[in-house]
N, C-alpha and C. Protein backbone atom coordinates (compact mmCIF):
# COMPACT_ATOMS: atom_id res chain seq x y z
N UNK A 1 0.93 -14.78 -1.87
CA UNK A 1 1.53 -14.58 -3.18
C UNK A 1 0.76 -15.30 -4.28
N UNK A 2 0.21 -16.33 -3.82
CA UNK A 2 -0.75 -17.35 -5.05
C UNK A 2 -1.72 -16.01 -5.04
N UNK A 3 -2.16 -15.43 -4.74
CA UNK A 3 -3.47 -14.75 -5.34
C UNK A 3 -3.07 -13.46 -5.74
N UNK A 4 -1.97 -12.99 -5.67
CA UNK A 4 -1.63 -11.57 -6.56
C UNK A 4 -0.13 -11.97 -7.21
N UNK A 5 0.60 -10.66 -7.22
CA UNK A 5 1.76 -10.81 -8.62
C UNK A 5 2.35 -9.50 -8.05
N UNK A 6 3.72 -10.08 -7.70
CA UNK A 6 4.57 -9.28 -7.00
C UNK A 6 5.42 -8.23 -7.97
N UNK A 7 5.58 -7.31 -7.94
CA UNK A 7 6.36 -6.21 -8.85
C UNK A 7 7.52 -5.73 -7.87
N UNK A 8 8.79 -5.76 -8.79
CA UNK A 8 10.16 -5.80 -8.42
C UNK A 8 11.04 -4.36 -8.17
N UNK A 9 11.03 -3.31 -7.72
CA UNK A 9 11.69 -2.47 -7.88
C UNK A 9 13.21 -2.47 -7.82
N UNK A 10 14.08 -1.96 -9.09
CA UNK A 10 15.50 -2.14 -8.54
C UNK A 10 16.61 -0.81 -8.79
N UNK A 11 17.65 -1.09 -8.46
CA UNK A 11 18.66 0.35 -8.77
C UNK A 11 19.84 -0.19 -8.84
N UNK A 12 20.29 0.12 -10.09
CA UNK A 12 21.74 -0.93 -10.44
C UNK A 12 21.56 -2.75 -9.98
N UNK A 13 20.56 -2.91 -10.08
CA UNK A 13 20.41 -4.73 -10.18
C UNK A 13 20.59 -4.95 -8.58
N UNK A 14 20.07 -3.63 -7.62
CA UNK A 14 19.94 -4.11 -6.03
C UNK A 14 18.26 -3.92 -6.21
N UNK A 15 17.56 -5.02 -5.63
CA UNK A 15 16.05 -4.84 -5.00
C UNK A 15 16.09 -3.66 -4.26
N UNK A 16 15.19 -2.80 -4.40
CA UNK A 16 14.96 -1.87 -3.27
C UNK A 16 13.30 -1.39 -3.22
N UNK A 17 13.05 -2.10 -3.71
CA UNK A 17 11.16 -2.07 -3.74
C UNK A 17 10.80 -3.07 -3.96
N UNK A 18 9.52 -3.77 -3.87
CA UNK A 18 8.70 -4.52 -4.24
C UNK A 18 7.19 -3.99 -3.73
N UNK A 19 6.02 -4.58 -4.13
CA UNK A 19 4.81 -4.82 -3.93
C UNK A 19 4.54 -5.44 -4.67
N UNK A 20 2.72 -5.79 -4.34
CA UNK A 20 2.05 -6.94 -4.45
C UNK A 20 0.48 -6.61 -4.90
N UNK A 21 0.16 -6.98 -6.29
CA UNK A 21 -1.19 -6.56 -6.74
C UNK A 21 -2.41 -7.59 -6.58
N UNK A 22 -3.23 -7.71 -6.13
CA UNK A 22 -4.42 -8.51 -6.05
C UNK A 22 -5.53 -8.33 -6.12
N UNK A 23 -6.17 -8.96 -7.18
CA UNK A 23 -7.57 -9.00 -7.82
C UNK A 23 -8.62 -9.12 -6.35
N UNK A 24 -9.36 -8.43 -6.31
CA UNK A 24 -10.21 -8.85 -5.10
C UNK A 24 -11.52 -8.79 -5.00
N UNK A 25 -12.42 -8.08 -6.00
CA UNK A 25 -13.44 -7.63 -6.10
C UNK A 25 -13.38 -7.60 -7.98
N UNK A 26 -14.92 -8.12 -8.77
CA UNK A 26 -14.83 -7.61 -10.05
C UNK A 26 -14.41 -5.91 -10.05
N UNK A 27 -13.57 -5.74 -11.09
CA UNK A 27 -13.30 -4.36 -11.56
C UNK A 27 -12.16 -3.42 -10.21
N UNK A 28 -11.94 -4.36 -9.53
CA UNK A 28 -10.90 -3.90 -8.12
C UNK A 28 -10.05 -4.40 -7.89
N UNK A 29 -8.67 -4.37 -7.62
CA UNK A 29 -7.73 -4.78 -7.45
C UNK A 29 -6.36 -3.69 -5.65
N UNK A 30 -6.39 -4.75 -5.43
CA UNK A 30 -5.72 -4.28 -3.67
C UNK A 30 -4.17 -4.42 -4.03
N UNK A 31 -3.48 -2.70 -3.96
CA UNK A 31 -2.05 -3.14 -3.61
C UNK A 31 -1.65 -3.22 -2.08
N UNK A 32 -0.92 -4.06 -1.85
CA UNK A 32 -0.51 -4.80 -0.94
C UNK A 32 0.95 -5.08 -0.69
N UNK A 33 1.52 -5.41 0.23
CA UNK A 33 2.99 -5.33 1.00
C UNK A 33 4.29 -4.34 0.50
N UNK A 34 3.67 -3.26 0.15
CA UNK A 34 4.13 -2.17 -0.69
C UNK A 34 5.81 -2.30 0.41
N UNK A 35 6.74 -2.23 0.02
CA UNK A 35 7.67 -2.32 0.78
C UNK A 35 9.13 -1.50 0.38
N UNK A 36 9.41 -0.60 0.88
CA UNK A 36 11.36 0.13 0.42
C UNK A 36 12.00 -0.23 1.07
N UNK A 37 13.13 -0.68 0.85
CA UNK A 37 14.37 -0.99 1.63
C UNK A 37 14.68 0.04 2.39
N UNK A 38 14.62 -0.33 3.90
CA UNK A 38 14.86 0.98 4.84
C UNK A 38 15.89 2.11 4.27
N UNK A 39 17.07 1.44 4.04
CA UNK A 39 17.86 2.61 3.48
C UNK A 39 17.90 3.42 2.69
N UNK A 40 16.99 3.39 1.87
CA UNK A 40 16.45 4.05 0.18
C UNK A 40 15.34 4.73 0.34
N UNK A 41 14.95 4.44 2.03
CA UNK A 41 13.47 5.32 1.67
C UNK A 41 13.87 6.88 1.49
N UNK A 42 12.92 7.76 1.26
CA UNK A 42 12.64 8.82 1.13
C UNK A 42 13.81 9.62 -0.09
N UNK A 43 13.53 8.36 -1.14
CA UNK A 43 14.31 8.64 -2.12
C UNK A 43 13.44 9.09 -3.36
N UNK A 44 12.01 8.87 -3.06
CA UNK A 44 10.67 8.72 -4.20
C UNK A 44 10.45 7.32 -4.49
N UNK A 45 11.02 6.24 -4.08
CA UNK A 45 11.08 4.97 -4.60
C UNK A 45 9.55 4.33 -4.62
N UNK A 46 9.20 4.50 -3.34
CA UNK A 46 7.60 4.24 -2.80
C UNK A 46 6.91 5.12 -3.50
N UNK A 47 6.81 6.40 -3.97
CA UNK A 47 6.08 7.28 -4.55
C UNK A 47 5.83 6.46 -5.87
N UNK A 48 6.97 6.11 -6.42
CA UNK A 48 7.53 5.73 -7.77
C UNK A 48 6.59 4.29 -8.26
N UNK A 49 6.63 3.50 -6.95
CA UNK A 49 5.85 1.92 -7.00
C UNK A 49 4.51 2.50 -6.88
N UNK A 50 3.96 2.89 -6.25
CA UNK A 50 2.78 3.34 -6.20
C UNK A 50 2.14 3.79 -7.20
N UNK A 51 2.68 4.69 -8.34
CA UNK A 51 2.36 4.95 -9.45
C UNK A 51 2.63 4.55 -10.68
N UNK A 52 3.48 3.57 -10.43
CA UNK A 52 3.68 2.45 -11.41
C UNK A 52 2.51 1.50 -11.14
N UNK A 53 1.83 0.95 -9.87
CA UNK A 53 0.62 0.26 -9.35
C UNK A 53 -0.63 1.13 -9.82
N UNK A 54 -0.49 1.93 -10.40
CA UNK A 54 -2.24 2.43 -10.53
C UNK A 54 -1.81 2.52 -12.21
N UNK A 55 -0.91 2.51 -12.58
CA UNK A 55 -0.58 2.71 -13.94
C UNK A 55 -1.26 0.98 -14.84
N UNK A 56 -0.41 0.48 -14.26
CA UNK A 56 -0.25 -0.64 -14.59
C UNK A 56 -2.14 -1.30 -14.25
N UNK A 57 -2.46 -0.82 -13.31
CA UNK A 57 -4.38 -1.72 -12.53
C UNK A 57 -5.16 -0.47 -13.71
N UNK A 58 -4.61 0.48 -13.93
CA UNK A 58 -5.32 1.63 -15.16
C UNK A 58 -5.25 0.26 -16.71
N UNK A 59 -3.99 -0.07 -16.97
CA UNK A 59 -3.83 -0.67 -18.17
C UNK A 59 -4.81 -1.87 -18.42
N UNK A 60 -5.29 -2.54 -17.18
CA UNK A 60 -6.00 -3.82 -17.25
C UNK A 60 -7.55 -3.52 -17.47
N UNK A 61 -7.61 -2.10 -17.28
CA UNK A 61 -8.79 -1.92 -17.56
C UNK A 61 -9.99 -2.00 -16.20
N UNK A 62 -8.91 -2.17 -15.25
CA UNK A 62 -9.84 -1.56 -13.94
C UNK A 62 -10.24 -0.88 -13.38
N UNK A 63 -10.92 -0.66 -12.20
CA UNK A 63 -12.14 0.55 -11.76
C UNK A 63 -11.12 1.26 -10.59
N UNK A 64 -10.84 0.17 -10.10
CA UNK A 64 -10.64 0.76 -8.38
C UNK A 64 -9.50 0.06 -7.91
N UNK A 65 -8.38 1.02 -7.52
CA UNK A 65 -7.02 0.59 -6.69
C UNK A 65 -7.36 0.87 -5.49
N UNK A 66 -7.80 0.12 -4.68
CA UNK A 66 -7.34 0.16 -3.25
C UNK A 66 -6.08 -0.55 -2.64
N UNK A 67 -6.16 0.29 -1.21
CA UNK A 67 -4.77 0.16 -0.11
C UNK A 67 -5.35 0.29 0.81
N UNK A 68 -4.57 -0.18 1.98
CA UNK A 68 -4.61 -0.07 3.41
C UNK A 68 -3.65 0.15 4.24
N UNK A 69 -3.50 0.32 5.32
CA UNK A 69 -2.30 1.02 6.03
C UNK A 69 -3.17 1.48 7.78
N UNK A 70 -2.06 1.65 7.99
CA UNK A 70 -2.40 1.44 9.72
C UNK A 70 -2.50 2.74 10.08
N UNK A 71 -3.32 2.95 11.13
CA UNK A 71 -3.53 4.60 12.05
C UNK A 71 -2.33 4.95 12.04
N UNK A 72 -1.43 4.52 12.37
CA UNK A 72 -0.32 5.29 12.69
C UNK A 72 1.18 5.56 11.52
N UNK A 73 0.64 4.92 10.85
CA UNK A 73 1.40 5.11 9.79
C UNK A 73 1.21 6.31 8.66
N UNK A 74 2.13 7.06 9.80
CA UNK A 74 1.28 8.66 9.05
C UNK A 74 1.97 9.28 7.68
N UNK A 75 3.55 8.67 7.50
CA UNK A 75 3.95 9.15 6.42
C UNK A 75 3.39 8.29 4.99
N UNK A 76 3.08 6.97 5.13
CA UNK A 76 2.35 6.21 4.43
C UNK A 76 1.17 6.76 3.82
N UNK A 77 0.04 7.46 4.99
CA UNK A 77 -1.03 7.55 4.89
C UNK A 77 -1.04 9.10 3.78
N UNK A 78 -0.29 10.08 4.25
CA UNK A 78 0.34 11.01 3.42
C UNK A 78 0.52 10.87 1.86
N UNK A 79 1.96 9.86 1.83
CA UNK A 79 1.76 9.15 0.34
C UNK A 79 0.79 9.30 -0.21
N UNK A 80 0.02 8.07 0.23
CA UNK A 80 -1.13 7.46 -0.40
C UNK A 80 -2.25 9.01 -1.13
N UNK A 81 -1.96 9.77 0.23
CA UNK A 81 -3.17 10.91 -0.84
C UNK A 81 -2.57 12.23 -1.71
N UNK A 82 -1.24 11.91 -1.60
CA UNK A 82 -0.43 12.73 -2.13
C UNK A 82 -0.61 12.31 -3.69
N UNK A 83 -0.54 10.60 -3.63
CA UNK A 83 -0.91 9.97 -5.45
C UNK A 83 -2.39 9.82 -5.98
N UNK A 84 -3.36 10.74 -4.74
CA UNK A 84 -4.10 10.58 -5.27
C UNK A 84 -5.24 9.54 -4.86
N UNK A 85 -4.83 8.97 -3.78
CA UNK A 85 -6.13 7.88 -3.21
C UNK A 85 -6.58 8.92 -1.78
N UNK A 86 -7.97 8.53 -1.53
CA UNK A 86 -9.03 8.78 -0.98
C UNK A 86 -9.20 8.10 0.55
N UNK A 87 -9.46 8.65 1.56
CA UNK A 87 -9.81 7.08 2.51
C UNK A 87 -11.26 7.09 2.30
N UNK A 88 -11.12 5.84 2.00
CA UNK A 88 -13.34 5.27 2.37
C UNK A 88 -13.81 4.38 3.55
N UNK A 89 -12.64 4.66 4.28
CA UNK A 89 -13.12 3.49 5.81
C UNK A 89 -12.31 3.70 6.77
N UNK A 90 -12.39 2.74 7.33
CA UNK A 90 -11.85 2.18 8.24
C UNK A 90 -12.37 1.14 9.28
N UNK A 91 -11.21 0.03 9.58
CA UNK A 91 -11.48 -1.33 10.21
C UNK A 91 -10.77 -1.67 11.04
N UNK A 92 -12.12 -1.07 11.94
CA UNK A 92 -11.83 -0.60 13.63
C UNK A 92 -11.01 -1.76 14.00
N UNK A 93 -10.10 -2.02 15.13
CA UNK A 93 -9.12 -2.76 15.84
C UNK A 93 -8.82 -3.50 14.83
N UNK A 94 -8.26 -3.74 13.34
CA UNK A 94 -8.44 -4.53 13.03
C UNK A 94 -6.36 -4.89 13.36
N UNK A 95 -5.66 -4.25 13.72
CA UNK A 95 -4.25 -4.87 14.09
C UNK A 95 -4.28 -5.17 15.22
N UNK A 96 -5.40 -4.92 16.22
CA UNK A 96 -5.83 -5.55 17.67
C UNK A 96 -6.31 -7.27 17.20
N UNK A 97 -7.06 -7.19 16.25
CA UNK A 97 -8.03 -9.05 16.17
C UNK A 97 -6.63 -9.55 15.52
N UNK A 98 -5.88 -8.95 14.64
CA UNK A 98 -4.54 -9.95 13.47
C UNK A 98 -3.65 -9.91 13.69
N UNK A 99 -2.77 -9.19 14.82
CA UNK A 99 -1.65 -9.25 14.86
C UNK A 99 -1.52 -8.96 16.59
N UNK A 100 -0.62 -10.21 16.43
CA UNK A 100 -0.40 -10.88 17.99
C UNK A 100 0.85 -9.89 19.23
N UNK A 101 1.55 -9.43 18.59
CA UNK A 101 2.39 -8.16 19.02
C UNK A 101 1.66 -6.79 19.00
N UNK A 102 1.88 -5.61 19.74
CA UNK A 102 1.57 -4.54 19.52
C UNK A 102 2.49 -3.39 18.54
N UNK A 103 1.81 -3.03 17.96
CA UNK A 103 2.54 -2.35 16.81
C UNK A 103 2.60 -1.09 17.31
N UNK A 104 3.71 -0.28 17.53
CA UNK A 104 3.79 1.23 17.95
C UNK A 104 4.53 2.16 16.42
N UNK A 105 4.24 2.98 15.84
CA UNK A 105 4.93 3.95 15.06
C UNK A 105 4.49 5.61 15.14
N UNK A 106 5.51 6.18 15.17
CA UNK A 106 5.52 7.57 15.61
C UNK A 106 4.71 8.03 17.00
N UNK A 107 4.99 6.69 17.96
CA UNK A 107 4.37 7.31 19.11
C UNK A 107 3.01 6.81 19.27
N UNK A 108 2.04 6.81 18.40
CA UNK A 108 1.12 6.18 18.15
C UNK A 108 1.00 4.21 18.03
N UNK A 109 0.25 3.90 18.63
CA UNK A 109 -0.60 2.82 18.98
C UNK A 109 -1.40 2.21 17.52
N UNK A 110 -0.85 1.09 16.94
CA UNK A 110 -1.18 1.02 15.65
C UNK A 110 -2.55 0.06 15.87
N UNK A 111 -3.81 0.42 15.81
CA UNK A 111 -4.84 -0.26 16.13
C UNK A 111 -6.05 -0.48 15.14
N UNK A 112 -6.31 0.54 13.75
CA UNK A 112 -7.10 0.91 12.89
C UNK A 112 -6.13 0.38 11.30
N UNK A 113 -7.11 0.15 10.70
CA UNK A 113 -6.69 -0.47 9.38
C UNK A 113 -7.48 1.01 8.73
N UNK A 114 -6.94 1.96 7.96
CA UNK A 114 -7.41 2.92 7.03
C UNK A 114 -7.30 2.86 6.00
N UNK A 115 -8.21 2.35 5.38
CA UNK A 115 -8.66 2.01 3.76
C UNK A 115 -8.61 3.38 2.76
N UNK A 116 -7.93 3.29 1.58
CA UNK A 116 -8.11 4.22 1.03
C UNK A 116 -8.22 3.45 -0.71
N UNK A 117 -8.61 4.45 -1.35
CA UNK A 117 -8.71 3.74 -2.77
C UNK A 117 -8.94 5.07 -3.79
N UNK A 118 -8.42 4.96 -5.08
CA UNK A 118 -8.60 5.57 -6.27
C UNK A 118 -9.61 5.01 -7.17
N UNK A 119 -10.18 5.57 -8.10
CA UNK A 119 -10.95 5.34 -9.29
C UNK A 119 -10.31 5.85 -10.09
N UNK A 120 -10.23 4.60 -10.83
CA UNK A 120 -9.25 4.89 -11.97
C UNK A 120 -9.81 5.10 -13.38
């Protein structure tokens, strides 16, 4: 949290979003722990933060919003190019080297970090 700036999503004064913007590169900035309250998802809420996040990294006068998200996180990964971001990678095992549990979603084996990013 010391190195980015968390943005609050709410509905009638309940949290039901947050994420997290961070400078990381001149002219680049990484959103990060993009998060909906399980119960609210698939309400647009995440659609909604997401494009409030490129709005807002557009206003500062930056180049490039990148994200990341896991192989298996397929409705995520969807999102992401639904608003408009790109994948430019990927970082092979990287939830195999950082994270000490195994991550399973939709059946899938969460093992790849898939980078994606806009130019803004």
């Amino acid at each position: 949290m010391e190195r980015g700036v968390c943005y609050i999503s709410f509905i009638d004064k309940e949290i039901v979003g947050v994420y997290v913007l961070i400078n990381t590169r001149p002219h680049t900035i990484e959103l990060v722990n993009i998060a909906v309250k399980e119960e609210k998802q698939g309400m647009g809420i995440g659609q909604f933060m997401i494009l409030d996040a490129i709005e807002r990294t557009k206003s500062l006068g930056v180049k490039t919003l990148e994200v990341g998200t896991g192989n298996s996180s397929l409705g995520q990964l969807a999102l992401y190019q639904k608003c408009g971001f790109r994948i430019v990678g990927i970082d092979r095992d990287f939830f195999i080297r950082y994270y000490q549990e195994e991550i399973i979603e939709n059946g899938i084996r969460c093992t790849d970090m898939i980078r994606l990013s806009i130019n803004l």
